[in-house]
PDB file of N, CA and C in Angstrom:
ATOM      1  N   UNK A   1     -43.918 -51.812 -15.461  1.00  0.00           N
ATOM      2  CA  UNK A   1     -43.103 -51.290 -16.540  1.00  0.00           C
ATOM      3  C   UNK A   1     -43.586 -49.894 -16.925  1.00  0.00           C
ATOM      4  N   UNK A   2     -42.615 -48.977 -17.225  1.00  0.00           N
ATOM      5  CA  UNK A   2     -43.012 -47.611 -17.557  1.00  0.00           C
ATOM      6  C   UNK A   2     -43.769 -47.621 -18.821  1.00  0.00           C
ATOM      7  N   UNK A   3     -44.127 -46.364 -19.164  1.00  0.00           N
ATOM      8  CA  UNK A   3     -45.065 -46.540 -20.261  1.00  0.00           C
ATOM      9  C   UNK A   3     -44.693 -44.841 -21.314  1.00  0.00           C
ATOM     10  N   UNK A   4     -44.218 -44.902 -22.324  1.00  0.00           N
ATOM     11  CA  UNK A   4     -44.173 -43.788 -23.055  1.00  0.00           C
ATOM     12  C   UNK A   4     -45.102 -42.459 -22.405  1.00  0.00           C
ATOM     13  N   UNK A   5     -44.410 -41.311 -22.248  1.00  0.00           N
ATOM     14  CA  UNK A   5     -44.684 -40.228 -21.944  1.00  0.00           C
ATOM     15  C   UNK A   5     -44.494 -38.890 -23.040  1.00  0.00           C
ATOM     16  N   UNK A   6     -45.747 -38.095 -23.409  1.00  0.00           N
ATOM     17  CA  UNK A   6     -45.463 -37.207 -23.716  1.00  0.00           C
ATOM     18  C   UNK A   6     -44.978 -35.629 -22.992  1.00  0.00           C
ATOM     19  N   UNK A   7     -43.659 -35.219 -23.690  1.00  0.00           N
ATOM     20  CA  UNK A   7     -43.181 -33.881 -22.491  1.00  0.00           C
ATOM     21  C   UNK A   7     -43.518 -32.592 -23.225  1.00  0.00           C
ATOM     22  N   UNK A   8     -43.535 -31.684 -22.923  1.00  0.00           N
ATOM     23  CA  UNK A   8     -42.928 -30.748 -23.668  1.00  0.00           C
ATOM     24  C   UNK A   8     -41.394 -29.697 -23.485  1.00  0.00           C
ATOM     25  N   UNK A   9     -40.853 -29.975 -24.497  1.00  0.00           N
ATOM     26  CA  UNK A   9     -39.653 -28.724 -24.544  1.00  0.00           C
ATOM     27  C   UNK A   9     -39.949 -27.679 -24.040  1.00  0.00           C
ATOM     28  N   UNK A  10     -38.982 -27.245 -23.169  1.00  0.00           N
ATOM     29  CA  UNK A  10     -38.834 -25.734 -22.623  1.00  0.00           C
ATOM     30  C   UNK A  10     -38.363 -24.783 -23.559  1.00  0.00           C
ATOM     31  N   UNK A  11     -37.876 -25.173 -24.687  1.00  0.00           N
ATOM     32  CA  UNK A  11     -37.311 -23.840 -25.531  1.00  0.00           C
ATOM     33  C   UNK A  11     -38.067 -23.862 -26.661  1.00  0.00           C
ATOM     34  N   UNK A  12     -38.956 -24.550 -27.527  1.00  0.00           N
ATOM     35  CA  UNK A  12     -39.445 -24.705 -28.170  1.00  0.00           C
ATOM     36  C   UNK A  12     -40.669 -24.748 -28.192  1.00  0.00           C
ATOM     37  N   UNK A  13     -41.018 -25.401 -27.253  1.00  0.00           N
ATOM     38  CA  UNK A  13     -42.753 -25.559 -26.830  1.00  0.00           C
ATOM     39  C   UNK A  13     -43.225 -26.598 -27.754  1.00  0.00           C
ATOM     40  N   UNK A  14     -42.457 -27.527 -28.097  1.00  0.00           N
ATOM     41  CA  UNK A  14     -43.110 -28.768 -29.065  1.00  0.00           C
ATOM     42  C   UNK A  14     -43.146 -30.476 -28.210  1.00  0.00           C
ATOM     43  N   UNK A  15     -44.040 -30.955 -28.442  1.00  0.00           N
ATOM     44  CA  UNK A  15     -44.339 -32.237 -27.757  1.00  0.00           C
ATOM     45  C   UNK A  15     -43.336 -33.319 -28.276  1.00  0.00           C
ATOM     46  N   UNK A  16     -42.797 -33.746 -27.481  1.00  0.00           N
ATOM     47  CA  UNK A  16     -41.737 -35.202 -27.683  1.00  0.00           C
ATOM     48  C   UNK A  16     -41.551 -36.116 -26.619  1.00  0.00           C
ATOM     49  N   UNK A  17     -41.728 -37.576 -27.309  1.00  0.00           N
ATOM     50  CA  UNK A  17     -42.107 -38.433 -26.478  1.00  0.00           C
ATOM     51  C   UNK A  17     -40.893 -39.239 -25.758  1.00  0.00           C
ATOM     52  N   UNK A  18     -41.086 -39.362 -24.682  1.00  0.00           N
ATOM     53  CA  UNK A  18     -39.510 -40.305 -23.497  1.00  0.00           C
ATOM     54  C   UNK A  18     -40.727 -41.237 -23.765  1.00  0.00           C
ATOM     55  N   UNK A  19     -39.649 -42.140 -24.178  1.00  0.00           N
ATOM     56  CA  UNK A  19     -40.420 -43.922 -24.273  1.00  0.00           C
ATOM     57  C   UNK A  19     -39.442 -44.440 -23.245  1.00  0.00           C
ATOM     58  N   UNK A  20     -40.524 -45.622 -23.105  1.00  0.00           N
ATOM     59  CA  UNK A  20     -40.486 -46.626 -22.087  1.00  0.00           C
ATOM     60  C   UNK A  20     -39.069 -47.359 -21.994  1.00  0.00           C
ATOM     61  N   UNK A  21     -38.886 -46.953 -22.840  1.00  0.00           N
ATOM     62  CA  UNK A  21     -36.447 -47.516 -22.846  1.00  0.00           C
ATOM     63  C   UNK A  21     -36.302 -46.514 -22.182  1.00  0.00           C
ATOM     64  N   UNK A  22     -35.968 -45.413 -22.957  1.00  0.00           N
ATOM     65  CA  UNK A  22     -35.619 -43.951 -22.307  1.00  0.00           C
ATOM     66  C   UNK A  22     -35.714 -43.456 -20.959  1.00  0.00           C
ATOM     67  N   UNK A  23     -36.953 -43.870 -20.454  1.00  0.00           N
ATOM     68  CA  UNK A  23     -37.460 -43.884 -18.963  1.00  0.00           C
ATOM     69  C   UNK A  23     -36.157 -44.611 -17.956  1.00  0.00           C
ATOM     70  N   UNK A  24     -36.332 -45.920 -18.279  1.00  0.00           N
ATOM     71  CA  UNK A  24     -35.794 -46.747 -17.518  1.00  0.00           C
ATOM     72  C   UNK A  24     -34.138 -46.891 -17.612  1.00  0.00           C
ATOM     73  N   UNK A  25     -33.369 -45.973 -18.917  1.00  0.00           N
ATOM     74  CA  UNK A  25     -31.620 -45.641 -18.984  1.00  0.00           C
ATOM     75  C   UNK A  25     -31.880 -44.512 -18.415  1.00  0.00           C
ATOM     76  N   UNK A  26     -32.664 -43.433 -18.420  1.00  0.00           N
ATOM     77  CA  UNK A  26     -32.275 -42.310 -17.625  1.00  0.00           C
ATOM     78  C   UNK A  26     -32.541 -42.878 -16.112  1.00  0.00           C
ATOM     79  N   UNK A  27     -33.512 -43.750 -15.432  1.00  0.00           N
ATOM     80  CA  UNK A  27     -33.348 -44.119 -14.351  1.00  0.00           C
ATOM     81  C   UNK A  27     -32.394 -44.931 -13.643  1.00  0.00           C
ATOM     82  N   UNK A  28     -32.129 -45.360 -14.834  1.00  0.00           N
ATOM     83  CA  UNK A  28     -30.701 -46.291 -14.503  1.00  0.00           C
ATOM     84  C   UNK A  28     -29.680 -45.885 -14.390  1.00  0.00           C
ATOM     85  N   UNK A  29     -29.258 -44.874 -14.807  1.00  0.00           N
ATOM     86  CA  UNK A  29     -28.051 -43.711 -14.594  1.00  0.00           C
ATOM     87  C   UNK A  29     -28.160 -42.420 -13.859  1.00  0.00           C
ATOM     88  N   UNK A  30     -29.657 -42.653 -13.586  1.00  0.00           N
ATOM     89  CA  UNK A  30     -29.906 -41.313 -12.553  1.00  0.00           C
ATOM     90  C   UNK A  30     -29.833 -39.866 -12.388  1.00  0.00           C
ATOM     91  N   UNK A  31     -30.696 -39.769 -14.027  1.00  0.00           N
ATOM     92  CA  UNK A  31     -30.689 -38.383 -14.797  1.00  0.00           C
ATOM     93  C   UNK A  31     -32.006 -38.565 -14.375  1.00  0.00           C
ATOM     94  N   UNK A  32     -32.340 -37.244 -14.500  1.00  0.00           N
ATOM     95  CA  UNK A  32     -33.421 -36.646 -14.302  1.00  0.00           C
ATOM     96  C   UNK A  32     -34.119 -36.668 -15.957  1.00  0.00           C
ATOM     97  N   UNK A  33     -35.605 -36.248 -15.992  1.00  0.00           N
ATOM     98  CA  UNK A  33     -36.613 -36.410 -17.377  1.00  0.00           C
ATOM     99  C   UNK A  33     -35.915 -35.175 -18.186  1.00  0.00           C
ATOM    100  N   UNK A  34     -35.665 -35.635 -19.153  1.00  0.00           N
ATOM    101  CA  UNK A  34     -35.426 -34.563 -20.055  1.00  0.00           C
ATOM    102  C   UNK A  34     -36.072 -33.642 -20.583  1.00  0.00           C
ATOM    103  N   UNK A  35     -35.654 -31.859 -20.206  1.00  0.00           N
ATOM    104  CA  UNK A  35     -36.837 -31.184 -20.430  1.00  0.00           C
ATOM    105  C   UNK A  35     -36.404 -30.337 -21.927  1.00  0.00           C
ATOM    106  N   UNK A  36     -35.831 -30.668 -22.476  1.00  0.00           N
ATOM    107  CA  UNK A  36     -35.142 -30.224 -24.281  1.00  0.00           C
ATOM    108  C   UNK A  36     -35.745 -31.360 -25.331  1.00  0.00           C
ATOM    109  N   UNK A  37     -36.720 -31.604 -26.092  1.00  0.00           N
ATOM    110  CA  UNK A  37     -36.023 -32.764 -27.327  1.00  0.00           C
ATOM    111  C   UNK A  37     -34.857 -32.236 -27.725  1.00  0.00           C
ATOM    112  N   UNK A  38     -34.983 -33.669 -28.456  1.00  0.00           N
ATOM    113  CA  UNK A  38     -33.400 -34.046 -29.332  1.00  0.00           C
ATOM    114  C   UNK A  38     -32.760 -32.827 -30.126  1.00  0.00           C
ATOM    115  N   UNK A  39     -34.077 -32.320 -31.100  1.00  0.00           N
ATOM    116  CA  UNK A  39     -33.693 -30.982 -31.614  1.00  0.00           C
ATOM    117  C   UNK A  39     -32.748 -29.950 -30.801  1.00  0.00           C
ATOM    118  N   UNK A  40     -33.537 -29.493 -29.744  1.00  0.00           N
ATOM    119  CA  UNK A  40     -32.639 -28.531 -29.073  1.00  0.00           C
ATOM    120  C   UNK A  40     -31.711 -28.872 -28.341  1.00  0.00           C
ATOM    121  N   UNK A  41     -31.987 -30.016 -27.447  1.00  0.00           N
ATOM    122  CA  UNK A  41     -30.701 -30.235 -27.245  1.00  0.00           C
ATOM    123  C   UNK A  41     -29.693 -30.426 -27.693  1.00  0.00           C
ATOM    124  N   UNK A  42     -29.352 -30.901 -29.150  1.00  0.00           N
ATOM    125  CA  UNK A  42     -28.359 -31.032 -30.452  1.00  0.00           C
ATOM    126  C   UNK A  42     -27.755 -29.610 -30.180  1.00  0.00           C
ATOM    127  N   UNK A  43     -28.590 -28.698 -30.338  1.00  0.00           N
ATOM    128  CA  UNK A  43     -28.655 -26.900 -30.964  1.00  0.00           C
ATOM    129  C   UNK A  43     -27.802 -26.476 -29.868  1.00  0.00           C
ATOM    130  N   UNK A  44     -28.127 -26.940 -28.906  1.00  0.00           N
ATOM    131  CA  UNK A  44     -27.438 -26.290 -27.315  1.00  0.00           C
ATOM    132  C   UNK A  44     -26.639 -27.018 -27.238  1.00  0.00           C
ATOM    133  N   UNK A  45     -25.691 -28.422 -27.400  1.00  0.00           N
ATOM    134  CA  UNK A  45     -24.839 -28.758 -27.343  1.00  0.00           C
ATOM    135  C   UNK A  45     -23.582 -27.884 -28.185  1.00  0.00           C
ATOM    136  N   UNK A  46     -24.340 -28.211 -29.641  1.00  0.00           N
ATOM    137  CA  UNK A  46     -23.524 -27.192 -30.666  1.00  0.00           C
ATOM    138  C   UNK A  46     -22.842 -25.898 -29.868  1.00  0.00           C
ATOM    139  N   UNK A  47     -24.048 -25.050 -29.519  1.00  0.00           N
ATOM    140  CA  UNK A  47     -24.020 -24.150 -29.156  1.00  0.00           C
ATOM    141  C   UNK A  47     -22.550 -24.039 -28.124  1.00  0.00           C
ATOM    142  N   UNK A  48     -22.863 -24.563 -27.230  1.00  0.00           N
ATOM    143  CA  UNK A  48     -21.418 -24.726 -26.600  1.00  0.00           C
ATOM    144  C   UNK A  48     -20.604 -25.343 -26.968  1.00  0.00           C
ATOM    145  N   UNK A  49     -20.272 -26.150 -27.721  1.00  0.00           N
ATOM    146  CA  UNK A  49     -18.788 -26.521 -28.616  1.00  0.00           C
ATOM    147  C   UNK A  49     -18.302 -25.215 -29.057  1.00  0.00           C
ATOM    148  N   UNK A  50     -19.098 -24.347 -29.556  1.00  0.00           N
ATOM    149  CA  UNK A  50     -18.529 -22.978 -30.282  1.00  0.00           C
ATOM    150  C   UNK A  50     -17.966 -22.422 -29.571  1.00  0.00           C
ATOM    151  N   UNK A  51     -18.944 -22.292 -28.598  1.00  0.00           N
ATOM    152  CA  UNK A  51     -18.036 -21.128 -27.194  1.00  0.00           C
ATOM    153  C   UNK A  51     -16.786 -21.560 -26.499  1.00  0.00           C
ATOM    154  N   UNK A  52     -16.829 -23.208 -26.892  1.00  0.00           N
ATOM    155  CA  UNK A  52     -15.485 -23.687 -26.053  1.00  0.00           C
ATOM    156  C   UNK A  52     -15.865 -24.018 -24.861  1.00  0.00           C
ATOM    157  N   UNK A  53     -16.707 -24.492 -24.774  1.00  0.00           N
ATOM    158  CA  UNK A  53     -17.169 -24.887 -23.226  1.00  0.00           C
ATOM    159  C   UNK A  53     -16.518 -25.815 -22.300  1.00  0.00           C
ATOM    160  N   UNK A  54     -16.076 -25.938 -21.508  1.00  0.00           N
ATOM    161  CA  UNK A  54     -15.003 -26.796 -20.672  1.00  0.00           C
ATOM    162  C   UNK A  54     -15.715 -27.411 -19.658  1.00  0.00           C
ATOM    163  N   UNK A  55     -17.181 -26.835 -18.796  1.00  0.00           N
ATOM    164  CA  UNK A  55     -17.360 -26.839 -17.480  1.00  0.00           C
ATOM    165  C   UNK A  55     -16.625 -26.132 -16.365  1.00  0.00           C
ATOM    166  N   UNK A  56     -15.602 -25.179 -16.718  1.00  0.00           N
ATOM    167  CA  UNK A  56     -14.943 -24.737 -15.770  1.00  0.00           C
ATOM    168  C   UNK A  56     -14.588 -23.402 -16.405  1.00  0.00           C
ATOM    169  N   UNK A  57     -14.541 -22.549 -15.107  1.00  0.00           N
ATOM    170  CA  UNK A  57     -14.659 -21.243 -14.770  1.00  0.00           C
ATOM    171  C   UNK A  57     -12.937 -20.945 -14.891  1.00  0.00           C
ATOM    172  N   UNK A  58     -12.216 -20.189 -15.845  1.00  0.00           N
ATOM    173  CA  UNK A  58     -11.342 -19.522 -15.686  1.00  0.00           C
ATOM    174  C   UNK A  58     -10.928 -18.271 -14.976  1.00  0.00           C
ATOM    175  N   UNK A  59     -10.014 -18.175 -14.252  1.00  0.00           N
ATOM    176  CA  UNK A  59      -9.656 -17.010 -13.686  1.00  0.00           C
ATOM    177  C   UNK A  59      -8.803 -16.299 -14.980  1.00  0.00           C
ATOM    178  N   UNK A  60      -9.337 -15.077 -14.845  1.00  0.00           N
ATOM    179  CA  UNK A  60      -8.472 -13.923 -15.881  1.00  0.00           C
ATOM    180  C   UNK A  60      -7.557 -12.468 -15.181  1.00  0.00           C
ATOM    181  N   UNK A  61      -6.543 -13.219 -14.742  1.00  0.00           N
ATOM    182  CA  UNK A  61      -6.223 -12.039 -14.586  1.00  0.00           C
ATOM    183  C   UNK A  61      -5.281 -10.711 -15.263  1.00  0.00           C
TER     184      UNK A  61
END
């Protein structure tokens, strides 16, 4: 059984822990370790709701 891990955020530089659930739904769905906490990732989700984010590349002509 997995065992709680401490990571650190790439945008923040603060320690947050993937527990031993967390481990085993991201393995179970076959995401990769999360390198944002919750904080920023919230911030960066936001972040793109604003911009309108779609996933897809418009052509402008």
């Amino acid at each position: 059984m997995a065992q709680d891990k401490e990571l650190t955020c790439k945008d923040c530089g603060q320690t947050f822990v993937f527990t031993a659930g967390e481990q085993e739904f991201f393995e179970s769905r076959g995401f990769s370790e999360p390198i944002r906490c919750k904080s920023c990732r919230d911030i960066r989700k936001a972040q793109k709701n604003e911009r309108g984010f779609s996933g897809e590349r418009k052509n402008r002509w």
